[in-house]
N, C-alpha and C. Protein backbone atom coordinates (compact mmCIF):
# COMPACT_ATOMS: atom_id res chain seq x y z
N UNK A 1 -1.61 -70.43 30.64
CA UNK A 1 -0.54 -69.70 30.03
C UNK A 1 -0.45 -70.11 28.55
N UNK A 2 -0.45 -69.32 27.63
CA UNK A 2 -0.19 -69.61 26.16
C UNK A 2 1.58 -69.60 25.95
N UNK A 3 1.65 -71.31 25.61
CA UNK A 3 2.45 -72.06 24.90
C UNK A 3 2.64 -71.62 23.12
N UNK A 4 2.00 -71.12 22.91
CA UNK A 4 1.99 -70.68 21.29
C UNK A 4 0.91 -70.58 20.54
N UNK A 5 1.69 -69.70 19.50
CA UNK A 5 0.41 -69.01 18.78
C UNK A 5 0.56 -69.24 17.17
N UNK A 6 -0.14 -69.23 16.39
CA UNK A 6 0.09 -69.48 15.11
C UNK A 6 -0.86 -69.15 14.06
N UNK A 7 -0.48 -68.65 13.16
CA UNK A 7 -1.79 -68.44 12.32
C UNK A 7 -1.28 -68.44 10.38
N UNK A 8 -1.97 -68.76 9.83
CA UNK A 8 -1.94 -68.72 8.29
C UNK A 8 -2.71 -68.56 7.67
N UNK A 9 -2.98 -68.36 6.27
CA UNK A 9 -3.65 -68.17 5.03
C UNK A 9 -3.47 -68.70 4.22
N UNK A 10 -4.56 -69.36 3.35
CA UNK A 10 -4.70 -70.18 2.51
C UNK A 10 -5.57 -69.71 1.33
N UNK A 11 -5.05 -69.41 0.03
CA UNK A 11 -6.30 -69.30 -1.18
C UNK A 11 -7.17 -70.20 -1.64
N UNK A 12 -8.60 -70.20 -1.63
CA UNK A 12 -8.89 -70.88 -2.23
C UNK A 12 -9.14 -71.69 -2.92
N UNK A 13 -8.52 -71.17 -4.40
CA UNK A 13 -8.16 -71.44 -5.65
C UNK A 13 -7.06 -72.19 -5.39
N UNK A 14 -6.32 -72.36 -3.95
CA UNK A 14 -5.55 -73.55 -4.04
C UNK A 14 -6.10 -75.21 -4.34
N UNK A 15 -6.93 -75.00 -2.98
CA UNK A 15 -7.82 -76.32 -2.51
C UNK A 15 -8.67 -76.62 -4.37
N UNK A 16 -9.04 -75.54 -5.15
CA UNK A 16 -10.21 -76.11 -5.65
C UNK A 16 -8.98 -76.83 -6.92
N UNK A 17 -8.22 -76.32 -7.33
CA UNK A 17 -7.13 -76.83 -7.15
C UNK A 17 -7.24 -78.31 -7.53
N UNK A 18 -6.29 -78.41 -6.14
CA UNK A 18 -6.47 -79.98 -5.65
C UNK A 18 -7.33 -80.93 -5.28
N UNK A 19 -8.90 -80.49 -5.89
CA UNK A 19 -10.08 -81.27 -5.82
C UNK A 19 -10.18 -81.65 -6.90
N UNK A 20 -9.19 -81.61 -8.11
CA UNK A 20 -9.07 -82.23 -9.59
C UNK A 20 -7.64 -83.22 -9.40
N UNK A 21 -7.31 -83.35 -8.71
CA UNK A 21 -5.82 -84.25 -8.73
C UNK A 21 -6.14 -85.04 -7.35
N UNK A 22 -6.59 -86.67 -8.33
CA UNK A 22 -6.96 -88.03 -7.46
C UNK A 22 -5.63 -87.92 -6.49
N UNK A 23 -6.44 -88.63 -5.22
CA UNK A 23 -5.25 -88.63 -4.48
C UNK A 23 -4.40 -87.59 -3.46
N UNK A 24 -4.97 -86.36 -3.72
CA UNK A 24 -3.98 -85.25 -2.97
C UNK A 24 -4.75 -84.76 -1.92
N UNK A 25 -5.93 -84.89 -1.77
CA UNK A 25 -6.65 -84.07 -0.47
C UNK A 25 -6.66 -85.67 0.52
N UNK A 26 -6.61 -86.73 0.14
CA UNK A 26 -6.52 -87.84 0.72
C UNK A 26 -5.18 -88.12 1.41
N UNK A 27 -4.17 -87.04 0.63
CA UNK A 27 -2.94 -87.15 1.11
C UNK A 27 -2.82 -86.29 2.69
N UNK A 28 -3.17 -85.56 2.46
CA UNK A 28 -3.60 -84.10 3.75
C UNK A 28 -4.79 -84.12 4.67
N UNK A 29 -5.63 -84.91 4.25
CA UNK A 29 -7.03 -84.89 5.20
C UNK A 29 -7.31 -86.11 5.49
N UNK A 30 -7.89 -86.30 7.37
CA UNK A 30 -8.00 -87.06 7.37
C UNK A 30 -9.70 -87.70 7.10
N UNK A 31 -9.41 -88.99 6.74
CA UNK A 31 -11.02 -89.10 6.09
C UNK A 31 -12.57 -88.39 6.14
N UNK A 32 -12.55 -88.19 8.02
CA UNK A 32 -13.87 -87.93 8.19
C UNK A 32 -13.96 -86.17 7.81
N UNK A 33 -12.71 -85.57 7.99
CA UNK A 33 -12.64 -84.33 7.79
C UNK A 33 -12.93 -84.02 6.46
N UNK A 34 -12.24 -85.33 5.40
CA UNK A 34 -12.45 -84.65 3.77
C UNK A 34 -13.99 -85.15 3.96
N UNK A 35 -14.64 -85.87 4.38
CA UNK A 35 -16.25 -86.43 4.00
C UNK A 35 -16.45 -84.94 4.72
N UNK A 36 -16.71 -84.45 5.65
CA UNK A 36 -17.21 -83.64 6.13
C UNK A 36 -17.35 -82.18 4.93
N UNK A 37 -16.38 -82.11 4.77
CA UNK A 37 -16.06 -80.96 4.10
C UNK A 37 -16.49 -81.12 2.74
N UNK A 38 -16.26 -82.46 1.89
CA UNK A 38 -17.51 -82.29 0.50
C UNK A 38 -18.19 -82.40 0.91
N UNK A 39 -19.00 -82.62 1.63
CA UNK A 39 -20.18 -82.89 2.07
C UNK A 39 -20.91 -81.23 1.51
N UNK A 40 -20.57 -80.19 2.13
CA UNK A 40 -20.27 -78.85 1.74
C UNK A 40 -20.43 -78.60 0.05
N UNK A 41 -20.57 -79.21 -0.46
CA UNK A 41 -20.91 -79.25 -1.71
C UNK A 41 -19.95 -77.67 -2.69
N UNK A 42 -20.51 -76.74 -2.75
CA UNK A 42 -19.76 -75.56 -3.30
C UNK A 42 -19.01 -74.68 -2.70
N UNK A 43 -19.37 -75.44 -1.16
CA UNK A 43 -18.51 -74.64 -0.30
C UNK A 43 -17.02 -75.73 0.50
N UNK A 44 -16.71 -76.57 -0.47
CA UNK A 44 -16.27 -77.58 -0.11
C UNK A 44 -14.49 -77.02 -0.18
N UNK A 45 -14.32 -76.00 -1.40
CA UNK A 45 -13.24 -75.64 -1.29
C UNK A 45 -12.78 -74.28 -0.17
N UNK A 46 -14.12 -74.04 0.34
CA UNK A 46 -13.81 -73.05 1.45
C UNK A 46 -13.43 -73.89 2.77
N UNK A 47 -14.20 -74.85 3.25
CA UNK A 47 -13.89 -75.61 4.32
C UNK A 47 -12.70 -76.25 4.35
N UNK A 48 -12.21 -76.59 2.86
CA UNK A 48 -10.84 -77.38 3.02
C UNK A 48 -9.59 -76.58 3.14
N UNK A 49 -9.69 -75.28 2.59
CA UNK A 49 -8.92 -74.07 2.82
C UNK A 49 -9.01 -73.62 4.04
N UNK A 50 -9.66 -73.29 4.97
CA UNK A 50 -9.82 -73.32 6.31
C UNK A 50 -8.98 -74.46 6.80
N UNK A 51 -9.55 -75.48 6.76
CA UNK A 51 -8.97 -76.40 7.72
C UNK A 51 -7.15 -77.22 7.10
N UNK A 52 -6.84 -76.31 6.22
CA UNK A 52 -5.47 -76.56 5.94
C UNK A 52 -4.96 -75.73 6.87
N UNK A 53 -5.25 -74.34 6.24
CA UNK A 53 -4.66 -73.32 7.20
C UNK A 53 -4.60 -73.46 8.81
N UNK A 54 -5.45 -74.27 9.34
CA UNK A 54 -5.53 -74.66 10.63
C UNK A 54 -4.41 -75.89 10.75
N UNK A 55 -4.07 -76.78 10.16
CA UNK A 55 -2.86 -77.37 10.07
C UNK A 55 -1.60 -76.90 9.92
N UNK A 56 -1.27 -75.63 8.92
CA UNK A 56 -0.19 -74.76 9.06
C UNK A 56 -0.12 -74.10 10.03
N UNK A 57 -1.60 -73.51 10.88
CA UNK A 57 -1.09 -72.48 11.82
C UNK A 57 -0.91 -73.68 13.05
N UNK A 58 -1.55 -74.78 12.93
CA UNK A 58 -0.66 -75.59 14.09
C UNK A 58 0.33 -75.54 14.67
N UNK A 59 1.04 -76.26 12.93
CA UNK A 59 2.70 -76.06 13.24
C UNK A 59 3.29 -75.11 13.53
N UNK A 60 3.01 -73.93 13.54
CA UNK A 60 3.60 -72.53 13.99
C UNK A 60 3.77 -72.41 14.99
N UNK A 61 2.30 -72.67 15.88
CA UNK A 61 2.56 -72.46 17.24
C UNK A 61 2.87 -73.59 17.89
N UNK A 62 3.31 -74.40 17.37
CA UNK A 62 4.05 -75.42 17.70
C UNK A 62 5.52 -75.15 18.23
N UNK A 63 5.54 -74.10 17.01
CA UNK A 63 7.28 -73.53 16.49
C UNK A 63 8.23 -74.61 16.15
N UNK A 64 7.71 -75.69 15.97
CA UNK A 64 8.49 -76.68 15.31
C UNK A 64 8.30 -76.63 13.83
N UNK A 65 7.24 -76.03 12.96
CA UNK A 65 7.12 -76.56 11.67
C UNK A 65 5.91 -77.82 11.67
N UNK A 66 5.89 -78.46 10.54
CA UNK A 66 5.09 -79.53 10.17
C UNK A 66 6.10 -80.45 10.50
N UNK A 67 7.51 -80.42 10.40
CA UNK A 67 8.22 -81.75 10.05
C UNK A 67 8.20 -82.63 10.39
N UNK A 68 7.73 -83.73 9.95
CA UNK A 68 7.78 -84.85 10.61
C UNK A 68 5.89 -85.25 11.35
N UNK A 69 5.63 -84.51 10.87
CA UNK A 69 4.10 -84.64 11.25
C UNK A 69 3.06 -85.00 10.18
N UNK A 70 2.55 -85.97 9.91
CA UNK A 70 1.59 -86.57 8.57
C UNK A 70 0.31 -85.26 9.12
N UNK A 71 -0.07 -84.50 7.91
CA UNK A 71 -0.79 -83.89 8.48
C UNK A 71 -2.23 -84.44 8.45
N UNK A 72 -2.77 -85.92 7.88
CA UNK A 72 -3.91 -86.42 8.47
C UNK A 72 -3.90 -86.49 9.72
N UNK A 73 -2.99 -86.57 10.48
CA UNK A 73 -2.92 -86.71 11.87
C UNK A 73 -3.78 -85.39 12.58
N UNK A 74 -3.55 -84.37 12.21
CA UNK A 74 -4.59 -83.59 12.59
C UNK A 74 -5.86 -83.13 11.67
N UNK A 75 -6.72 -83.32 12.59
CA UNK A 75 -8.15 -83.53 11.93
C UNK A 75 -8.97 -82.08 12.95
N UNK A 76 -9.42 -81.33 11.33
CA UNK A 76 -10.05 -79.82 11.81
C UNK A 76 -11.68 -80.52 11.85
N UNK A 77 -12.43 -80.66 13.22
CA UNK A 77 -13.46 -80.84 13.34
C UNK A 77 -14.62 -80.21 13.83
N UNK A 78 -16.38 -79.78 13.76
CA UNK A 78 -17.13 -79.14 14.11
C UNK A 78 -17.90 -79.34 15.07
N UNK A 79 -18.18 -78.93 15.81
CA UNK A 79 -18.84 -79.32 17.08
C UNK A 79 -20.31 -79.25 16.72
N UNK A 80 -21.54 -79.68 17.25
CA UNK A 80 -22.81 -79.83 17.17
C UNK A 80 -23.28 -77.56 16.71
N UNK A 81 -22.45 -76.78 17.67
CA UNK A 81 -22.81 -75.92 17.27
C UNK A 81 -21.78 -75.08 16.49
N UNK A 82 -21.11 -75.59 15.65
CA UNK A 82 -20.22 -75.04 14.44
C UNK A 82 -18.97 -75.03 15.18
N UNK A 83 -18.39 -75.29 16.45
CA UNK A 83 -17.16 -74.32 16.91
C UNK A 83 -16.74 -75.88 16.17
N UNK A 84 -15.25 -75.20 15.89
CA UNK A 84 -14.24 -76.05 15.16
C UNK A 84 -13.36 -76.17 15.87
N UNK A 85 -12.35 -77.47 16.56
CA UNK A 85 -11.20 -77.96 17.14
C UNK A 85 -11.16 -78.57 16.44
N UNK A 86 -9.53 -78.75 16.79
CA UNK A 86 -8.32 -79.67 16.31
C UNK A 86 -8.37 -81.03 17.35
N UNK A 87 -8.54 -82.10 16.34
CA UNK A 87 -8.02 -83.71 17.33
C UNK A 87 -6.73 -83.63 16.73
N UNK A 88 -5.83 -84.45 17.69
CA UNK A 88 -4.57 -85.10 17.08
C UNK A 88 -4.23 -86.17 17.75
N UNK A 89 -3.76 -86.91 16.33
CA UNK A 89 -3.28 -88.59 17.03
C UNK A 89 -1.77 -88.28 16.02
N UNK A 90 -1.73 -89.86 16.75
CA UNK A 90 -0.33 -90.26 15.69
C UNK A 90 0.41 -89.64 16.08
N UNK A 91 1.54 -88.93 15.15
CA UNK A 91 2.57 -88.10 14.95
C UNK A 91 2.26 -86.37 15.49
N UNK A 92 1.48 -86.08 15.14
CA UNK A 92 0.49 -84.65 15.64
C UNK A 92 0.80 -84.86 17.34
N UNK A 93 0.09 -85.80 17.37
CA UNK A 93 -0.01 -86.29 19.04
C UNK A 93 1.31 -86.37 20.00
N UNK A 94 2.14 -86.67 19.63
CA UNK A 94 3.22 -86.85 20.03
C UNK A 94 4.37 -85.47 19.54
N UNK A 95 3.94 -84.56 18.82
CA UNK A 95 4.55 -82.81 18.67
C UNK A 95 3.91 -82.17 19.89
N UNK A 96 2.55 -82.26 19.78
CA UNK A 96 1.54 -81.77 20.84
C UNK A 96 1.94 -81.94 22.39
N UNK A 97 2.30 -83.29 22.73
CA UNK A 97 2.75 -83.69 23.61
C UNK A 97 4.26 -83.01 24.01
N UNK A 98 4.87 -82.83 23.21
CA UNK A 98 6.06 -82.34 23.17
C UNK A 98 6.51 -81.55 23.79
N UNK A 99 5.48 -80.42 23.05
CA UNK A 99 5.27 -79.22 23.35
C UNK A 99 4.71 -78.45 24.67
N UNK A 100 4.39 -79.08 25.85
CA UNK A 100 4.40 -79.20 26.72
C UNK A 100 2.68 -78.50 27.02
N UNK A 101 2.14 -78.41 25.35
CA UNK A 101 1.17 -77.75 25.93
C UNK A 101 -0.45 -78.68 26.38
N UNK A 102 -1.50 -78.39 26.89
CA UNK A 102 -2.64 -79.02 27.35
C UNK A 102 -3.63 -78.73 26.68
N UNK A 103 -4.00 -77.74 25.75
CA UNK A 103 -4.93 -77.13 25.04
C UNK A 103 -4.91 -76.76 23.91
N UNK A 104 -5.68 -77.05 22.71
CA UNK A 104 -5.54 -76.39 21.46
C UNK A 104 -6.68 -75.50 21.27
N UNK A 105 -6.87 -74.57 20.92
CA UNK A 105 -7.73 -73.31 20.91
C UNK A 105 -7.48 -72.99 19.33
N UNK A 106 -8.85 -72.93 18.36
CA UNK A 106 -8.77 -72.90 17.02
C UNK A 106 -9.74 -71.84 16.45
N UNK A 107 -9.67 -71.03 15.50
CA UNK A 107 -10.76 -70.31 14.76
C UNK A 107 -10.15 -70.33 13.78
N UNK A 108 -11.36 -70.12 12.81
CA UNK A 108 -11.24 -70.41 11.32
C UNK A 108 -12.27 -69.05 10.25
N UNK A 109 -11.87 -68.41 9.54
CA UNK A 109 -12.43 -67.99 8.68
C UNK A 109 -11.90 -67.92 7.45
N UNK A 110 -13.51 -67.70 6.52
CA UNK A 110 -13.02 -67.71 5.10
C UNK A 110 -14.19 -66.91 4.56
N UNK A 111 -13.65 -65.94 3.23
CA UNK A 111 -14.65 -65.20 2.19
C UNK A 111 -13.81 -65.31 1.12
N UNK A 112 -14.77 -66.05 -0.11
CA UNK A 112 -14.05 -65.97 -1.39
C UNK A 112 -12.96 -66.81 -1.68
N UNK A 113 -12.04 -65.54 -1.54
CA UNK A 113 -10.44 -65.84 -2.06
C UNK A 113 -9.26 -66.60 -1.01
N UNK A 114 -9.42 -66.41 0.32
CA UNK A 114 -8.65 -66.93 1.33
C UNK A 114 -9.46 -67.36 2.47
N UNK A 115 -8.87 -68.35 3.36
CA UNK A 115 -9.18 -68.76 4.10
C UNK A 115 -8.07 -68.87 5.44
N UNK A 116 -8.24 -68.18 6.26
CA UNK A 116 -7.43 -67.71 7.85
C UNK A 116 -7.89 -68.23 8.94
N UNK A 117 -7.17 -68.84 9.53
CA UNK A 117 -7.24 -69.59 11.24
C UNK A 117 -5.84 -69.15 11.83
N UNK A 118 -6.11 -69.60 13.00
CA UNK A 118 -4.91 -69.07 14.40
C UNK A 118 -5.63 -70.21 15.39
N UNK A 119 -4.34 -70.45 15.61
CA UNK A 119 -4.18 -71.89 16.66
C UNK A 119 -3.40 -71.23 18.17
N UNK A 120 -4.17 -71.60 19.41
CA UNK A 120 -3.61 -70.87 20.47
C UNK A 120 -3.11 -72.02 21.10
N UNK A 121 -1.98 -72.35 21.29
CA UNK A 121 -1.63 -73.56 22.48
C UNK A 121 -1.33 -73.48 24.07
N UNK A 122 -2.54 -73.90 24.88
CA UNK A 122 -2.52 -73.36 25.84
C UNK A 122 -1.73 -74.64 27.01
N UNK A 123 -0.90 -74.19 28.25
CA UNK A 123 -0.62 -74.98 29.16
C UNK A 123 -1.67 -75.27 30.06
């Protein structure tokens, strides 16, 4: 049964952004996710725009919001064959838990200018 649904958009030109101001993607990502994602070299501000938006649409279908949730705590990760899930510890972990749901279900796209995911929370 789906517990919630969530989805957002993110520009680009945000993330590339905040790949000039020390300190701020370190604030939001958690380590292996920001290595992962420069790693990506020119496509580094597409992956990080993706996987924000996958942190906002978290909280949605959370229906709680972010509050109170460090969003390193959730970490947008790739599987051997590209599929992307959400881990959560910490604070994440304990909304998740909350929420009564058992499953996080994630997709992610991006061209250009924005980057869109939807988070399904399943019981």
């Amino acid at each position: 049964m789906i517990a919630g649904i969530g989805i957002d958009v993110v520009h680009v030109r945000r993330l590339e952004r905040w790949k000039d101001r020390p300190g701020l993607l370190e604030r939001y990502f958690h380590p292996e996710e920001l290595e992962a994602s420069l790693e990506r070299g020119s496509g580094a501000a597409l992956s990080l725009a993706a996987r924000f938006a996958a942190k906002e649409a978290f909280g949605k279908a959370l229906g709680t919001g972010l509050a109170g949730i460090t969003l390193k705590d959730i970490k947008v990760v790739n599987r051997h064959n590209g599929k992307p899930e959400i881990e959560v510890s910490g604070s994440a972990q304990r909304a998740f838990e909350r929420s009564g749901a058992a499953r996080i279900h994630v997709s992610l796209t991006h061209e250009s200018d924005n980057a869109i995911a939807i988070v399904v929370l399943e019981t």
